[in-house]
N, C-alpha and C. Protein backbone atom coordinates (compact mmCIF):
# COMPACT_ATOMS: atom_id res chain seq x y z
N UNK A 1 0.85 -1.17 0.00
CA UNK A 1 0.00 0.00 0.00
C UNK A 1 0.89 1.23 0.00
N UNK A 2 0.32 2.16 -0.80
CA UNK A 2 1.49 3.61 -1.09
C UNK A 2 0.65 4.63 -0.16
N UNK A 3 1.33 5.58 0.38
CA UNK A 3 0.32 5.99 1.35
C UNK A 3 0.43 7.83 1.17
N UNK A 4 -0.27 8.84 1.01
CA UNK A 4 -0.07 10.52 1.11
C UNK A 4 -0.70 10.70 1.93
N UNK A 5 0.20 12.18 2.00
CA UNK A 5 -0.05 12.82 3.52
C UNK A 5 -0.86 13.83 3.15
N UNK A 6 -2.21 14.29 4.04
CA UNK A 6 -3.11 15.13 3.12
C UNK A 6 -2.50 16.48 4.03
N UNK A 7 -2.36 17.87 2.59
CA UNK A 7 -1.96 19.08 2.94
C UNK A 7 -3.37 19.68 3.99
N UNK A 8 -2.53 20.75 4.69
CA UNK A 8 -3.41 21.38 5.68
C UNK A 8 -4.96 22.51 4.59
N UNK A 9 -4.52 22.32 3.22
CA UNK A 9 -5.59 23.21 2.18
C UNK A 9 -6.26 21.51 1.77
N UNK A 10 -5.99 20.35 2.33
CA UNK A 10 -7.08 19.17 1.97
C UNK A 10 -6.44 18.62 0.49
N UNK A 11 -4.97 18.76 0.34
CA UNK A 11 -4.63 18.57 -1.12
C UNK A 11 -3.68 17.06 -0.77
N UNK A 12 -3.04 15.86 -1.79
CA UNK A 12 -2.84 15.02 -1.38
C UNK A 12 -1.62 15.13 -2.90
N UNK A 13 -0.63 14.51 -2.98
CA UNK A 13 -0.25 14.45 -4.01
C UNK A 13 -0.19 12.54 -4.77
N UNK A 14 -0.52 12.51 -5.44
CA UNK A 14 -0.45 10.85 -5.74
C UNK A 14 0.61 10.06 -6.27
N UNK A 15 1.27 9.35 -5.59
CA UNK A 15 2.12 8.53 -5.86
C UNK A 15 2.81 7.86 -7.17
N UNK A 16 4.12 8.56 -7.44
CA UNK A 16 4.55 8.63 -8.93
C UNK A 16 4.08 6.97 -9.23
N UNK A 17 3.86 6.05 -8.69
CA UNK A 17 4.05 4.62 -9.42
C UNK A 17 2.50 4.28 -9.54
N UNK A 18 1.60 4.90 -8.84
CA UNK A 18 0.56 5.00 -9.61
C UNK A 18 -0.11 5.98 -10.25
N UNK A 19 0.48 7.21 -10.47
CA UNK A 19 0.63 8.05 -11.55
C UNK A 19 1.02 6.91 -13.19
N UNK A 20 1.86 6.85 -12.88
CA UNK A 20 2.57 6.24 -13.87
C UNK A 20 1.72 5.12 -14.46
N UNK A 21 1.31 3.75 -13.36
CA UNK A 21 0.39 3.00 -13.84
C UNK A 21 -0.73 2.84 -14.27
N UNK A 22 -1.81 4.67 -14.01
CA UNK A 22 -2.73 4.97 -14.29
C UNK A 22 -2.72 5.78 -15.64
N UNK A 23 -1.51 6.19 -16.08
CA UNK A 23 -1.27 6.80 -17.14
C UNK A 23 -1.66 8.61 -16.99
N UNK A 24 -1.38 9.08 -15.52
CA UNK A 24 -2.27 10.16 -15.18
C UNK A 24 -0.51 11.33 -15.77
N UNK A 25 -1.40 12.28 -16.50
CA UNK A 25 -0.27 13.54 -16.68
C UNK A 25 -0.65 14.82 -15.58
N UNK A 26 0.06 15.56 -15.32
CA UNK A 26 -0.30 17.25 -14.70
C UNK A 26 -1.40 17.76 -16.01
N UNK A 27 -2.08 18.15 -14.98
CA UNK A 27 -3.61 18.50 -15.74
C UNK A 27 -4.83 17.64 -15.89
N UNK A 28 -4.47 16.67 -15.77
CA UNK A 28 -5.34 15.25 -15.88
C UNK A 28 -6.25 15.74 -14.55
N UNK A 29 -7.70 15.52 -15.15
CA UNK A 29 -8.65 15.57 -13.93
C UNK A 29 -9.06 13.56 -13.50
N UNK A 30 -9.56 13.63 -12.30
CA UNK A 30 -9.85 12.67 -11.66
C UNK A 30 -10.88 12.82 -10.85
N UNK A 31 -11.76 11.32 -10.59
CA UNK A 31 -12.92 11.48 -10.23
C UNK A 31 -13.03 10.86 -8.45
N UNK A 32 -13.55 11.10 -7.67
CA UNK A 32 -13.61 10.49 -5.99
C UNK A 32 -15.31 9.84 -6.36
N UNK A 33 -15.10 8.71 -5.32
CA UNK A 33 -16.57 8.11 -4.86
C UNK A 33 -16.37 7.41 -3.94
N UNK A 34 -17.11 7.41 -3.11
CA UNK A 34 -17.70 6.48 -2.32
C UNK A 34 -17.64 4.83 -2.28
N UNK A 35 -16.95 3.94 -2.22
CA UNK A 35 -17.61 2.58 -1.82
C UNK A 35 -17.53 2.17 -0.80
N UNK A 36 -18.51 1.74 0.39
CA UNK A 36 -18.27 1.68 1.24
C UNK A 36 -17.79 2.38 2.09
N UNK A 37 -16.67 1.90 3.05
CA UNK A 37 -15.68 2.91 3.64
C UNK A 37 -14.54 3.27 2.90
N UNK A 38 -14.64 3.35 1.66
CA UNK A 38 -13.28 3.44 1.01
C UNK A 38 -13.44 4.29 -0.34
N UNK A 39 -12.65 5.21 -0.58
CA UNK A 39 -12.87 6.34 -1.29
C UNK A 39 -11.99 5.77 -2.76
N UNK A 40 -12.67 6.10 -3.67
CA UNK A 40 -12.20 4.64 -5.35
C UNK A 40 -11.62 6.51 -6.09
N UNK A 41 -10.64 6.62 -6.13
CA UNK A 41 -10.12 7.59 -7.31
C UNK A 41 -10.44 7.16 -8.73
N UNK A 42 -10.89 7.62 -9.54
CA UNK A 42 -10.88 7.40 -11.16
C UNK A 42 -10.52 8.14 -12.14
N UNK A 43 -9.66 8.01 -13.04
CA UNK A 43 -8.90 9.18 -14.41
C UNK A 43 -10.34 9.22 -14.68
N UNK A 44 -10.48 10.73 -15.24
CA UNK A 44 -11.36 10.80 -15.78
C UNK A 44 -11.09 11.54 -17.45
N UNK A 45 -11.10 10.41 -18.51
CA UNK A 45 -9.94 10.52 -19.73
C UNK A 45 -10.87 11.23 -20.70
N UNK A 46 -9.76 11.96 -21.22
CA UNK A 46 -10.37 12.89 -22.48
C UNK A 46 -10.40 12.18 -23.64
N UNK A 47 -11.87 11.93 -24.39
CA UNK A 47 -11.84 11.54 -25.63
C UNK A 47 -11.75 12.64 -26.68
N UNK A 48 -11.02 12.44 -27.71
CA UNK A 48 -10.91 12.90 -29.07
C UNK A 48 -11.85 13.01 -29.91
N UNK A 49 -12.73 13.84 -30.72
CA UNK A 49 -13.74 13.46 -31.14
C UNK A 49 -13.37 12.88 -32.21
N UNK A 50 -12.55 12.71 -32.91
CA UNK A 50 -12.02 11.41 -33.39
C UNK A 50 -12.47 9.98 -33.37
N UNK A 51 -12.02 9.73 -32.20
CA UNK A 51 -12.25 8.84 -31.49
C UNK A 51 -13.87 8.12 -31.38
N UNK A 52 -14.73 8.89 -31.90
CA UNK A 52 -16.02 8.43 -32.47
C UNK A 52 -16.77 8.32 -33.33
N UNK A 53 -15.73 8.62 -34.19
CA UNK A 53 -15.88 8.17 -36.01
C UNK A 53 -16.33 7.36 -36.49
N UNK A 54 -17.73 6.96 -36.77
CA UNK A 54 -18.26 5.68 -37.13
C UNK A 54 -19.14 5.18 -36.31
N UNK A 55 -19.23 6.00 -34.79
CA UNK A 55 -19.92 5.40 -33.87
C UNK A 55 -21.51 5.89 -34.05
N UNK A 56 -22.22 6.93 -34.35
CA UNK A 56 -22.94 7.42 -34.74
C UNK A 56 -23.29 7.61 -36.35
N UNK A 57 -24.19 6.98 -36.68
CA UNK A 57 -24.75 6.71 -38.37
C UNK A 57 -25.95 7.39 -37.87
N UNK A 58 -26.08 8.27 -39.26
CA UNK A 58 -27.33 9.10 -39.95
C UNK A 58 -27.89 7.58 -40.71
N UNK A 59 -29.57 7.54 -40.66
CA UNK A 59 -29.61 6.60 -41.35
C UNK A 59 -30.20 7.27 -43.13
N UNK A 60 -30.07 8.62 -43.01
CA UNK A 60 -29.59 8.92 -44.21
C UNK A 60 -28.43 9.88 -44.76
N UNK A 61 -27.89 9.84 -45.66
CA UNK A 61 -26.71 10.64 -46.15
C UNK A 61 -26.47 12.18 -45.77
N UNK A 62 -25.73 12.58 -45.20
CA UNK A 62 -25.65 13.82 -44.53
C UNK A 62 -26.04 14.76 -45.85
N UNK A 63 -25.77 14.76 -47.12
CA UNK A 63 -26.13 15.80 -47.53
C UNK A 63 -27.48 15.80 -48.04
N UNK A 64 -28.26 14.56 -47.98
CA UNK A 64 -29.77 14.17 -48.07
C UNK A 64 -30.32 15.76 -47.16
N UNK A 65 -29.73 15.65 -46.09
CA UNK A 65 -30.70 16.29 -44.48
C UNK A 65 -30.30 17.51 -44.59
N UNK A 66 -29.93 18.54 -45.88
CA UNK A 66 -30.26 19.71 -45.98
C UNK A 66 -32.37 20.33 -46.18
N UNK A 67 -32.80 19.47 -47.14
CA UNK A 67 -34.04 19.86 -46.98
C UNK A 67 -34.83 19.51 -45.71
N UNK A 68 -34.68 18.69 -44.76
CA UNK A 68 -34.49 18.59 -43.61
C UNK A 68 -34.35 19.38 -42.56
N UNK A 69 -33.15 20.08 -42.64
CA UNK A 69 -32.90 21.31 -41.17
C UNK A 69 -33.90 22.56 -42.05
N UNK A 70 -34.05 22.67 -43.74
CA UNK A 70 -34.71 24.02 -43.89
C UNK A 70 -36.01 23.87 -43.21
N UNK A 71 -36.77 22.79 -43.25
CA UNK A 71 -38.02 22.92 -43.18
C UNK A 71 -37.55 22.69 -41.77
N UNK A 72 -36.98 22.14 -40.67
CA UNK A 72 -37.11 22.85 -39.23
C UNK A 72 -36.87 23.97 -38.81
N UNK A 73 -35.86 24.91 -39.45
CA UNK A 73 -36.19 26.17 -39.53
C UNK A 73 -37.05 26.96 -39.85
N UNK A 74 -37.86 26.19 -40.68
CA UNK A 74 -38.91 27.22 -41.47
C UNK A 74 -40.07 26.72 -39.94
N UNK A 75 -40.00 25.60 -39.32
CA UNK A 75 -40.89 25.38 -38.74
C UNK A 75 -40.72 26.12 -37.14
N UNK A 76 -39.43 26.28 -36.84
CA UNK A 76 -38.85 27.13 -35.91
C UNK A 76 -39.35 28.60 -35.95
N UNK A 77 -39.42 29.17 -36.88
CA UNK A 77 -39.83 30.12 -37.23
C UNK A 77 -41.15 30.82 -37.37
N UNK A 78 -41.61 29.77 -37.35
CA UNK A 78 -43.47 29.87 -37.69
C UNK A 78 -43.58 29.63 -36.14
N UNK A 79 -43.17 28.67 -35.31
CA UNK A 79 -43.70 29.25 -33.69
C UNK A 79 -43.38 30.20 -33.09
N UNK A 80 -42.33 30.60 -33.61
CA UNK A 80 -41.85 32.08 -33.21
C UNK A 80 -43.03 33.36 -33.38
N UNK A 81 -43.39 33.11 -34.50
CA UNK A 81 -44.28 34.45 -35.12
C UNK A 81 -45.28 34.22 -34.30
N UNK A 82 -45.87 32.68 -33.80
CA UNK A 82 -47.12 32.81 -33.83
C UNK A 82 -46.92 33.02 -31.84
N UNK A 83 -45.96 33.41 -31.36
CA UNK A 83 -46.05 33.40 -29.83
C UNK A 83 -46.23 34.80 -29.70
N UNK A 84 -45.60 35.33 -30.78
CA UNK A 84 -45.43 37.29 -30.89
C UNK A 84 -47.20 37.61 -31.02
């Protein structure tokens, strides 16, 4: 067990070997919870939007869904007038 000493401002610094094994850099945010009596740290990792390329399908062709957003605008527009 690796053990920190918590600063008198409640700050803790984390242990280079599980820095290292968590893959955590300076700047890296991290998450606290609860289990039990025991407090679970978690990276909390930045995805790339990259990284979700393919994960989300239109089930039609993106340039199909131009007549699409006009007529929700046009329909955006018409509740507008009619609240005035």
């Amino acid at each position: 067990m690796l053990i920190a000493k918590l600063s008198s401002k409640g700050q803790i610094s984390i242990p280079q070997p599980i820095r290292e094994a968590a893959r955590l850099e300076p700047g890296d945010r991290v998450g606290f919870e609860f289990r039990g009596d025991d407090i679970v740290l978690t990276p909390i990792r930045k995805r790339a939007l990259s990284s979700f390329k393919g994960v989300w399908r239109t089930a039609v062709p993106v340039e199909d869904l131009a007549p699409l957003r006009q007529q929700r605008a046009s329909d955006w527009a018409a509740h507008y007038r009619e609240e005035d």
